[in-house]
Protein backbone atom coordinates (compact mmCIF):
# COMPACT_ATOMS: atom_id res chain seq x y z
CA UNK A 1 -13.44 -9.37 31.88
CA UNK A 2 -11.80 -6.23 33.54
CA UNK A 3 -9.82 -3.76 31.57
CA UNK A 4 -5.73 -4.24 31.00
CA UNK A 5 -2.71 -2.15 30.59
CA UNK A 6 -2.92 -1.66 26.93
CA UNK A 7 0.48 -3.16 24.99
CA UNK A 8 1.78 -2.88 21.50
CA UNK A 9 2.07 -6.21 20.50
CA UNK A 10 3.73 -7.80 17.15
CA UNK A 11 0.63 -7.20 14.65
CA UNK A 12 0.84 -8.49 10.89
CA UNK A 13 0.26 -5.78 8.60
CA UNK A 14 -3.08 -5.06 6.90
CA UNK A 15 -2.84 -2.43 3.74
CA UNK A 16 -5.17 -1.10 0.89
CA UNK A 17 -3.51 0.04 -1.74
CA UNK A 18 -6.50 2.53 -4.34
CA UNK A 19 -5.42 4.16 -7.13
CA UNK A 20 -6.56 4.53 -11.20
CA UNK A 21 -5.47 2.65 -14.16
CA UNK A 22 -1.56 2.82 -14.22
CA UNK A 23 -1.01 4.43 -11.17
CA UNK A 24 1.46 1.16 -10.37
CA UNK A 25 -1.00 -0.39 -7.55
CA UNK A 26 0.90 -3.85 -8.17
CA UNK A 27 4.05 -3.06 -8.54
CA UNK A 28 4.16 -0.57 -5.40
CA UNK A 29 2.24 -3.90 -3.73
CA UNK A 30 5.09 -6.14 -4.65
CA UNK A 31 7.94 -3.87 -3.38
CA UNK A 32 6.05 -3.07 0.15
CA UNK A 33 5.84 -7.26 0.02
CA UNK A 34 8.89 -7.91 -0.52
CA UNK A 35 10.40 -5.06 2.07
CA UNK A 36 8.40 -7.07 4.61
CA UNK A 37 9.78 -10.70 3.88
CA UNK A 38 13.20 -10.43 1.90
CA UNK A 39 12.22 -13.29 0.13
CA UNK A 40 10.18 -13.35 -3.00
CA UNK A 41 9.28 -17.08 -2.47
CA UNK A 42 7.28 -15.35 0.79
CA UNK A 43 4.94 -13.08 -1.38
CA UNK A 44 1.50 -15.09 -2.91
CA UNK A 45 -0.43 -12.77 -5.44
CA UNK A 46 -3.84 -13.54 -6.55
CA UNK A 47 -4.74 -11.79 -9.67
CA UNK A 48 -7.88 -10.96 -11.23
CA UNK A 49 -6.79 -8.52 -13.63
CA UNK A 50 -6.21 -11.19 -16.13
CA UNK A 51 -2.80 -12.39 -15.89
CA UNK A 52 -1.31 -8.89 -15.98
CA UNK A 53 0.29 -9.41 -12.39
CA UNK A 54 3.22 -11.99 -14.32
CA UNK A 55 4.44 -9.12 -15.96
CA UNK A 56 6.12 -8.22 -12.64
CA UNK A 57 7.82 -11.31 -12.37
CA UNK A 58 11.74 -11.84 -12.16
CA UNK A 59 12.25 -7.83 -14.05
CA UNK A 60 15.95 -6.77 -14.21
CA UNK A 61 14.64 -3.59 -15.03
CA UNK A 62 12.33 -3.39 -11.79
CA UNK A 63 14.73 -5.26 -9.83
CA UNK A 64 11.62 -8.04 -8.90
CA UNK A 65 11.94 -11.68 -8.06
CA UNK A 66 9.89 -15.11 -8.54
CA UNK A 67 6.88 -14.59 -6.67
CA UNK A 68 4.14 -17.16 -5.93
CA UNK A 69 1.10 -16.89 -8.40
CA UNK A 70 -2.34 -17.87 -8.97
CA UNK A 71 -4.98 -16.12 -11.18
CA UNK A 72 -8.66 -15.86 -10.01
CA UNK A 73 -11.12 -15.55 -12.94
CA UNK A 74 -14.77 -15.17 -13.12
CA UNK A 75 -16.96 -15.73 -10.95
CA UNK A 76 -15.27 -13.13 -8.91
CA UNK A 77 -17.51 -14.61 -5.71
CA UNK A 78 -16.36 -13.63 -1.83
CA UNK A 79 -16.30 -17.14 -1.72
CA UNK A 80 -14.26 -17.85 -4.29
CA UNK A 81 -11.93 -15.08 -2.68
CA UNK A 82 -11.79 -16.20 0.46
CA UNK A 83 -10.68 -19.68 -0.80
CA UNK A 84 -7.48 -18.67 -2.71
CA UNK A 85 -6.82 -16.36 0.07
CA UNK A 86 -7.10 -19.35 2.73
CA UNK A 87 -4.93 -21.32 -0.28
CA UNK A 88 -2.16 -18.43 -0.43
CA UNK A 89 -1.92 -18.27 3.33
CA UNK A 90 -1.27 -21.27 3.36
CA UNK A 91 1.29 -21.09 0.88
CA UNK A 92 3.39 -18.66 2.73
CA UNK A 93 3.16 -18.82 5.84
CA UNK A 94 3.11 -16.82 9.03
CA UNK A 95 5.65 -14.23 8.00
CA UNK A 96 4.60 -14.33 4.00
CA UNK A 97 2.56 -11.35 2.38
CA UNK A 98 -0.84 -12.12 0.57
CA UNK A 99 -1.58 -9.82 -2.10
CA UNK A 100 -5.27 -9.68 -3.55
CA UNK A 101 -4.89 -7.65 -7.00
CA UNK A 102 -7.52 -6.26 -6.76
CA UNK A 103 -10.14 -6.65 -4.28
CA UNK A 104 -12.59 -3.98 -6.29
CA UNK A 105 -13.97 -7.56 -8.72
CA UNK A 106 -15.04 -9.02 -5.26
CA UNK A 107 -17.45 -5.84 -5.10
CA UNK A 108 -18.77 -4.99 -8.76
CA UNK A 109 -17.84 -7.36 -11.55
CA UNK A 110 -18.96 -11.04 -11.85
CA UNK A 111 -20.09 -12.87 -9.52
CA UNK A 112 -19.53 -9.85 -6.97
CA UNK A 113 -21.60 -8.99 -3.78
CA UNK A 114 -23.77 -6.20 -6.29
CA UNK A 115 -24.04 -9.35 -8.52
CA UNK A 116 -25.36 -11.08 -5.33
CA UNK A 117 -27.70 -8.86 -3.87
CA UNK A 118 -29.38 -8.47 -7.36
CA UNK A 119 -29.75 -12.21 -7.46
CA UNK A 120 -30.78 -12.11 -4.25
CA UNK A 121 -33.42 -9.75 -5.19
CA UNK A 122 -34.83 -11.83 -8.46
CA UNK A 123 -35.04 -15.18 -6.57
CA UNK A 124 -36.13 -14.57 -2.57
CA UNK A 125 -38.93 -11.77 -3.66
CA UNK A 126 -37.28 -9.52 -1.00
CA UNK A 127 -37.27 -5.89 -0.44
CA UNK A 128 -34.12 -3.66 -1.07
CA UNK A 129 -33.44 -2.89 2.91
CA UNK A 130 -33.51 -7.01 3.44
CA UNK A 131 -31.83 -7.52 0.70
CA UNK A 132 -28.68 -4.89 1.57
CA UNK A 133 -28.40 -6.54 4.62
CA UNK A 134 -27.83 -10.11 3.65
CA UNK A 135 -25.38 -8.75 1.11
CA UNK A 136 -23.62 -6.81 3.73
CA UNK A 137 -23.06 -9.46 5.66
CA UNK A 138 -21.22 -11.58 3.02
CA UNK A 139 -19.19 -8.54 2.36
CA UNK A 140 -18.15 -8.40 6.19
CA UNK A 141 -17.84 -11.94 5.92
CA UNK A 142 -15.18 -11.79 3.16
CA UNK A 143 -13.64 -8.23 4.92
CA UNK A 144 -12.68 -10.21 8.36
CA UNK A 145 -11.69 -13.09 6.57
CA UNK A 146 -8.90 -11.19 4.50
CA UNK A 147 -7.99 -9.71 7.80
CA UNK A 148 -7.87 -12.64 10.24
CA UNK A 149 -5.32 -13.95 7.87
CA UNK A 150 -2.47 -15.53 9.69
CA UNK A 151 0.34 -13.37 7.76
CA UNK A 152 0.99 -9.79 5.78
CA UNK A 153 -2.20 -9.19 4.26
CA UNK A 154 -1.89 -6.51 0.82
CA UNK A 155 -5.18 -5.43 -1.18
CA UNK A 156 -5.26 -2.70 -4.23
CA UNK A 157 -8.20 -1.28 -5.23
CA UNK A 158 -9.43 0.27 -8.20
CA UNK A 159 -10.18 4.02 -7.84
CA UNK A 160 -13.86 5.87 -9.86
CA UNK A 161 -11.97 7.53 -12.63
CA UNK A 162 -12.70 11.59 -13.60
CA UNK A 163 -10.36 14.11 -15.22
CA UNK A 164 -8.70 17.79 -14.25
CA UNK A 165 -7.64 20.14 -16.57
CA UNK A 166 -4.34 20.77 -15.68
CA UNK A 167 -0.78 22.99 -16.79
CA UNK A 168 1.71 21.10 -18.43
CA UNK A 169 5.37 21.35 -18.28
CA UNK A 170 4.96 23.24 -21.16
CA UNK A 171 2.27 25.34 -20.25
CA UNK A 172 -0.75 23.70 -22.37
CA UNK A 173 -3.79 23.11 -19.98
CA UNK A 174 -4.26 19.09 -20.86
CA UNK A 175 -6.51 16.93 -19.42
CA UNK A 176 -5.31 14.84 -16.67
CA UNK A 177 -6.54 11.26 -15.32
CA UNK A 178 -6.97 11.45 -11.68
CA UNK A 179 -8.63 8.69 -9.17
CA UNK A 180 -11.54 9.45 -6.37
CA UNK A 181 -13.10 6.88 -4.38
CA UNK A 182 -12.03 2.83 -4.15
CA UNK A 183 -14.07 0.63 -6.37
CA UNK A 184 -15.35 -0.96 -3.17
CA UNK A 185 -18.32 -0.95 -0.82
CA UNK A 186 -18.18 2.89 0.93
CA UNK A 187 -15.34 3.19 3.57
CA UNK A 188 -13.92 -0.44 2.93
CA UNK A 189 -10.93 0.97 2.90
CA UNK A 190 -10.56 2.34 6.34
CA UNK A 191 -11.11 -1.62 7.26
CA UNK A 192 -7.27 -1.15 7.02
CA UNK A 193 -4.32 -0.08 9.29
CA UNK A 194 -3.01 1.75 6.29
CA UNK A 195 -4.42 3.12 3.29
CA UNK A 196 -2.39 4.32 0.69
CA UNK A 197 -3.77 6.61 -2.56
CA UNK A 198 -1.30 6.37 -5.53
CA UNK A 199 -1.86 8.88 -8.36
CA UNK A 200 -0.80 8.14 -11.75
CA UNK A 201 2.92 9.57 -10.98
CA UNK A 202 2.92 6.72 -9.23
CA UNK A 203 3.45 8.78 -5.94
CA UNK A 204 1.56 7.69 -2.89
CA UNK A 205 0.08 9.34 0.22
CA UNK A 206 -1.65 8.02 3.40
CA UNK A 207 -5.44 8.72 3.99
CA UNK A 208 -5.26 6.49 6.74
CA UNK A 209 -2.51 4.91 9.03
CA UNK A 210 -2.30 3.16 12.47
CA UNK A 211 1.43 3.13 12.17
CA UNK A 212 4.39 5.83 11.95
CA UNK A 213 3.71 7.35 8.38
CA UNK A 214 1.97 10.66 10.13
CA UNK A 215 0.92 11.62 6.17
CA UNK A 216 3.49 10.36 4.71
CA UNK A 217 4.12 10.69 1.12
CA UNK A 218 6.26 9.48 -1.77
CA UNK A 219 7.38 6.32 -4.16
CA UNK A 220 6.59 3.44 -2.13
CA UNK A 221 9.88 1.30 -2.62
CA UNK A 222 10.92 -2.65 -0.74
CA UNK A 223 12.62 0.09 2.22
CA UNK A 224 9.41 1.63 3.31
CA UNK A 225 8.54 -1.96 3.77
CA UNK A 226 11.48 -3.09 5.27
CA UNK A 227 10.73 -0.10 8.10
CA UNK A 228 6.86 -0.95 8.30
CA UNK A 229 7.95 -4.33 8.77
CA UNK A 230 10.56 -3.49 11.92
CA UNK A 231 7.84 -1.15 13.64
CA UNK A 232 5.07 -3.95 13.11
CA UNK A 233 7.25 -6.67 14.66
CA UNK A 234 8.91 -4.70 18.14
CA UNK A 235 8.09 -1.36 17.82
CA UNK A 236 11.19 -0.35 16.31
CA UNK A 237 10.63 3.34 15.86
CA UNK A 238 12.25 4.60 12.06
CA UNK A 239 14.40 7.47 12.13
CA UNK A 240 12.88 10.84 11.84
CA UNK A 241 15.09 14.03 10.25
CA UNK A 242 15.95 16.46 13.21
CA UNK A 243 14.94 19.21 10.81
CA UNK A 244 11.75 19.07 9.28
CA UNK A 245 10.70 16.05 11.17
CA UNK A 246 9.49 13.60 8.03
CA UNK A 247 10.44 10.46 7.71
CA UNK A 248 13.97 9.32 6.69
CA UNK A 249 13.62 6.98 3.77
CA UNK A 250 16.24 5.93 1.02
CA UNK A 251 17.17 8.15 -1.90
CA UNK A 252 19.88 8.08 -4.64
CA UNK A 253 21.10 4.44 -3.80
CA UNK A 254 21.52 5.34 0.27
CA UNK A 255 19.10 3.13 2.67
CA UNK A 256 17.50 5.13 5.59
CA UNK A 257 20.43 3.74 7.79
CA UNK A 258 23.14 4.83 5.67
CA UNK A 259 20.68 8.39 5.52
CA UNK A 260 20.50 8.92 9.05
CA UNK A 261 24.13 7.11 10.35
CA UNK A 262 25.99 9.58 7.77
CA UNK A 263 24.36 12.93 8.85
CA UNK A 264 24.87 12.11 12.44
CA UNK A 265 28.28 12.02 12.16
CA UNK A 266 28.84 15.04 9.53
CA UNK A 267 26.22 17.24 10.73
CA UNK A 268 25.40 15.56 14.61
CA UNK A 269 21.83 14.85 13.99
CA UNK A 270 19.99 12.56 11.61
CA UNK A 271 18.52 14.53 8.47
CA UNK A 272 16.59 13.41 5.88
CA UNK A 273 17.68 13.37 2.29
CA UNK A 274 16.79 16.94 1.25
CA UNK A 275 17.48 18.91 4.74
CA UNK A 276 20.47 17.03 4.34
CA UNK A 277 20.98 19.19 0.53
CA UNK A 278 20.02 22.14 2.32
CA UNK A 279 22.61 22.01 5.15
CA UNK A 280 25.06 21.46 2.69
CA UNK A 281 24.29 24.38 0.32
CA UNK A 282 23.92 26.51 3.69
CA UNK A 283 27.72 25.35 4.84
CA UNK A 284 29.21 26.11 1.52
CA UNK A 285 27.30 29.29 1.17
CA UNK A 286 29.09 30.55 4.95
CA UNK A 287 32.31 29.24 3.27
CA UNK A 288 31.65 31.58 0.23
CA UNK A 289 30.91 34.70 1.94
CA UNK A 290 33.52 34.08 4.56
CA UNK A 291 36.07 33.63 1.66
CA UNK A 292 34.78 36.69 0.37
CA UNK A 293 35.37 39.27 3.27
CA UNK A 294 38.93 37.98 3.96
């Protein structure tokens, strides 16, 4: 076949969400879903953390809908996986979001591929290089199911725990929880167009991304979906603040539009939430001095 022009085409989005206990891997999951479809009747999670996932559901507090549900228990077999994944898919449809929370039990608990190759080990008589490779295979099996998916495909991942000393806000060293590498087979992650780390402040930051994010960091919220979504379906490029050049995202109740429509037409160019403070404080700061010399 001889080469083409390269396009950018509509693509679904494929995301990996890692982060330790608490960080809010589900939650920030949920939001990015919802972003994406609008609809909460569009979003299928399949939870293996024991139920924990329905805690989410229909929160005034969180501001979160009905979402579809299913839990997966043990055996946590890439079989098994790729079953409720073909079931959600089904479920909701082209445009819907699958979330797998989480994808580290496929790897290392029951039933897993290390639960696998160990059988695999006890019962064929093999050796350990034979043995990796049949078990990688049914991990790459499972890996280009979840992204062949025919809609929004969402995965967290447990990170390997350790802890920092660290200064609090009083000034006591304390230690602190902090995550390292995905609970998953090595570089799984990068399987994805984006890969987001969340730290227990529950603030993210890309290690990896296909998109517009350029190391992007912050709260993931349903608007950062909303603008993956747009750039994913036409290549609808977000707004970017004239400034500093980050992206624009919503802050204190404003939606990137509002963000970037408003400071065009006070300041004639699109700023982001805080270059927006500063050119404010900078304006009224001229006004002082200038009051002051008259």
């Amino acid at each position: 076949m001889a080469f083409k022009k390269a396009q950018r085409k509509a693509a679904k989005m494929r995301v990996a969400l890692a982060g330790p206990s608490g960080a809010g891997k589900t939650l920030s999951a949920l939001y990015l879903a919802y972003g994406v479809t609008g609809d909460w009747s569009k979003i299928a999670l399949i939870d293996t953390e024991h139920g924990r996932a329905q805690f989410y559901a229909e929160r005034s507090d969180l501001e979160t809908g009905s979402f579809l549900y299913d839990e997966l228990a043990p055996p946590y077999s890439p079989d098994r996986y790729i079953d409720k994944v073909k079931e959600a898919t089904a479920a909701v449809g082209p445009d819907g979001v699958v979330i797998v929370d989480s994808f580290s039990h496929a790897w290392d608990n029951e039933g897993g591929v290390l639960d696998l190759k160990t059988e695999l080990e006890q019962t064929q008589n093999k050796n350990s290089f034979t043995v990796w490779n049949e078990a990688g295979k049914i991990q790459n099996h499972l890996v280009n199911t979840l992204l062949s998916a025919d809609c929004h495909i969402i995965v967290t991942m447990r990170s390997k725990m350790a802890y920092a000393m660290e200064q609090n806000e009083r000034g006591k060293t304390v230690p602190v929880k902090i995550g390292l590498a995905p609970v998953q087979r090595e570089n799984t992650e990068y399987e994805f167009d984006i890969v987001f780390n969340i730290a227990r402040s529950h603030t993210a930051s890309t290690s990896k991304d296909t998109t517009f994010l350029d190391s992007w960091t912050g709260i993931i919220t349903p608007e950062l979906g909303r603008q993956l979504k747009e750039w994913l379906s036409g290549g609808v490029e977000p707004d970017r603040c004239a400034d500093c050049g980050g992206l624009i995202v919503s802050a204190q109740g404003r939606s990137a539009e509002q963000i970037a429509d408003g400071t065009m037409k006070n300041f004639g160019r699109k700023l982001c939430w805080s270059c927006m403070a500063q050119e404010i404080k900078k304006r009224k700061d001229g006004e002082n001095a200038q009051a002051l010399s008259e």
